[in-house]
C-alpha atoms as a PDB file:
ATOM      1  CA  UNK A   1      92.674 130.112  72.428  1.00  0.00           C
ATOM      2  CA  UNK A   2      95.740 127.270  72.541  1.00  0.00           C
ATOM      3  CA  UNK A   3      95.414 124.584  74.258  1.00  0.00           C
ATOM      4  CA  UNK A   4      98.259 125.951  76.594  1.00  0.00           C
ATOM      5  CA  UNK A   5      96.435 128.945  77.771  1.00  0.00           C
ATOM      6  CA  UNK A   6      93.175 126.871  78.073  1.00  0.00           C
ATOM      7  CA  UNK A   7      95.306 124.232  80.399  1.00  0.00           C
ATOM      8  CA  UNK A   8      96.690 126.602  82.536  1.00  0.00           C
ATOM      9  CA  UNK A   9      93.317 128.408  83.540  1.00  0.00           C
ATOM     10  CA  UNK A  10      91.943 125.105  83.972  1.00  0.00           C
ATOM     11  CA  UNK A  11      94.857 124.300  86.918  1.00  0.00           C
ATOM     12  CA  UNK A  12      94.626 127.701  88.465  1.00  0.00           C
ATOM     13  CA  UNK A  13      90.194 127.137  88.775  1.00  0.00           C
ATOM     14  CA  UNK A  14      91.096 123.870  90.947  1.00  0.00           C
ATOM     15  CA  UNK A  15      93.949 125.288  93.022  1.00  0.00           C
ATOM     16  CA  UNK A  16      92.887 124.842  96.720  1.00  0.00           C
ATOM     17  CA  UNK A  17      94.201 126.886  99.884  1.00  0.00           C
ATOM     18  CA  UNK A  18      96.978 124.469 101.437  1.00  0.00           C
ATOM     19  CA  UNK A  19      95.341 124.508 105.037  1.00  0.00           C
ATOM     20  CA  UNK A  20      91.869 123.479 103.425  1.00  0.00           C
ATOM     21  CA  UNK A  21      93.593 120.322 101.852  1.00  0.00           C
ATOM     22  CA  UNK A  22      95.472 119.662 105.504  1.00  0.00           C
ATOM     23  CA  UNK A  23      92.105 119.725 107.036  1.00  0.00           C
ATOM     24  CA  UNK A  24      90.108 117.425 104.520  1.00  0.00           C
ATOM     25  CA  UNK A  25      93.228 115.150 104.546  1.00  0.00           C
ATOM     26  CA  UNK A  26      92.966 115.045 108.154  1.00  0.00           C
ATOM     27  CA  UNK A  27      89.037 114.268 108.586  1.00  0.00           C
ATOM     28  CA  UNK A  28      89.545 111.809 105.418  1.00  0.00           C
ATOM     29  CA  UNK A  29      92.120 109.584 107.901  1.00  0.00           C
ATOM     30  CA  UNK A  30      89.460 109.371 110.571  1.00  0.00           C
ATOM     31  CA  UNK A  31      87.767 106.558 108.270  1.00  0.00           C
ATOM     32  CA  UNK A  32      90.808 104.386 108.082  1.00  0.00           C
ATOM     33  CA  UNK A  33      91.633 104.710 111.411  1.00  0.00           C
ATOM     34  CA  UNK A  34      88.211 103.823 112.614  1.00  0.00           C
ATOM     35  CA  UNK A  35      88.526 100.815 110.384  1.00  0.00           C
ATOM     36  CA  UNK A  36      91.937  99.481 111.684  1.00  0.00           C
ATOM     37  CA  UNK A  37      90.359  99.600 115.573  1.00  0.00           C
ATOM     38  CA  UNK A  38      87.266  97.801 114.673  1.00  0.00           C
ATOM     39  CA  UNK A  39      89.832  95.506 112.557  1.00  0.00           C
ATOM     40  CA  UNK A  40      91.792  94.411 115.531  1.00  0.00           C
ATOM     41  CA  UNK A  41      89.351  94.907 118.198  1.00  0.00           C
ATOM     42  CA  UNK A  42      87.525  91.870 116.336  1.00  0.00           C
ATOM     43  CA  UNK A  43      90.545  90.259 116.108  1.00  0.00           C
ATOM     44  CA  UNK A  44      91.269  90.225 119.963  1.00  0.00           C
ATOM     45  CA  UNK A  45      87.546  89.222 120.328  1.00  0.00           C
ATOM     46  CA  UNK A  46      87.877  86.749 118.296  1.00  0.00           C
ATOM     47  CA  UNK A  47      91.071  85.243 119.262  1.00  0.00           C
ATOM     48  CA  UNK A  48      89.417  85.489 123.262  1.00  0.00           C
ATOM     49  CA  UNK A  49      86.700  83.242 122.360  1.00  0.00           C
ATOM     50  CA  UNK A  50      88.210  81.053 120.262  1.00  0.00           C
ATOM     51  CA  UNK A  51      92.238  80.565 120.814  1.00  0.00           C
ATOM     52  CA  UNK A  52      92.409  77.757 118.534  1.00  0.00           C
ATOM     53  CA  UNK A  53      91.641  80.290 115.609  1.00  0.00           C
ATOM     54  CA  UNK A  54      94.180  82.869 116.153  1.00  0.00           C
ATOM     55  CA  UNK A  55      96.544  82.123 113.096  1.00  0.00           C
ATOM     56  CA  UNK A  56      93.240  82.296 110.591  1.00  0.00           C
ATOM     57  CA  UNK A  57      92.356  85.485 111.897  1.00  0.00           C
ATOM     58  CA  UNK A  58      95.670  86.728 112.173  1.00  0.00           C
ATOM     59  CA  UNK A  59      95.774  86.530 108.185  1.00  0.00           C
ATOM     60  CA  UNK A  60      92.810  88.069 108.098  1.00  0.00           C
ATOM     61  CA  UNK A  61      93.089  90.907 109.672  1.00  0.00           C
ATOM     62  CA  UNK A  62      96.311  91.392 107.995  1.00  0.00           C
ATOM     63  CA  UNK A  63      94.802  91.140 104.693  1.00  0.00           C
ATOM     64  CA  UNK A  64      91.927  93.852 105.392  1.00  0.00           C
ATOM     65  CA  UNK A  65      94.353  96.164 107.755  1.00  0.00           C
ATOM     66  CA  UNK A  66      96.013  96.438 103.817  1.00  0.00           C
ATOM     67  CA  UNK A  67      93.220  96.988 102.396  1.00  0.00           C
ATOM     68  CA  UNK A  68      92.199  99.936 104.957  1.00  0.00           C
ATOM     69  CA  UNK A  69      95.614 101.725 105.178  1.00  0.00           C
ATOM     70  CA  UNK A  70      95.335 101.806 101.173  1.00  0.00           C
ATOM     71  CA  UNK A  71      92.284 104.342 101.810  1.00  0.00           C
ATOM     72  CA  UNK A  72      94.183 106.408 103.984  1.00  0.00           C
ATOM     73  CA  UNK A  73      97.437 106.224 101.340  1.00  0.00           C
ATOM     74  CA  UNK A  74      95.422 107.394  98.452  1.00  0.00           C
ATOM     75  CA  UNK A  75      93.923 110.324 100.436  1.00  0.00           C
ATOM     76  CA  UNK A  76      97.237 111.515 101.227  1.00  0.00           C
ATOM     77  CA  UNK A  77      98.414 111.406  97.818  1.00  0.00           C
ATOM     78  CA  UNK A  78      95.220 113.632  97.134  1.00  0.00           C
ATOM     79  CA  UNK A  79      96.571 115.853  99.615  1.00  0.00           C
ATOM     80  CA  UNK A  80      99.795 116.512  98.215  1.00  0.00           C
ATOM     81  CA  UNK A  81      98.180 116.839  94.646  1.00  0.00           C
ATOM     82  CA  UNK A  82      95.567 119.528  96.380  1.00  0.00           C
ATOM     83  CA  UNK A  83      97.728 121.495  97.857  1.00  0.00           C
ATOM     84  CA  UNK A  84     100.951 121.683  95.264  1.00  0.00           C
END
């Protein structure tokens, strides 16, 4: 067989139903969005026990709230590969 022929039946074995990649999306974002609340909720504690230190943990929340949102931008992008 041609390479062709053997690519395409390759791309139709991994095609997905649409709602099925909505729904994985969906309970993939829970993680990230768990993350960012436990981010900033240490944050506030932080910045309630220790005022002084606000600016230090400012940037570092920042810095990981990045980091977290990335997880939720690549699962989205696996989304729309999933389901096209």
């Amino acid at each position: 067989m041609s390479n062709i022929v053997l690519a395409q039946q390759a791309a139709e074995a991994v095609s997905i139903n649409k709602g099925l990649a909505a729904i994985g999306y969906g309970l993939g974002a829970i993680g990230p969005g768990i993350g960012v609340g436990l981010i900033f909720a240490a944050v506030i504690n932080g910045t309630a026990r220790q005022p002084e230190a606000q600016g230090k943990l400012q940037g570092i929340a920042f810095s990981t709230f990045v980091l977290t949102e990335v997880l939720a931008l690549i699962g989205i992008v696996i989304y729309f590969l999933a389901s096209a």
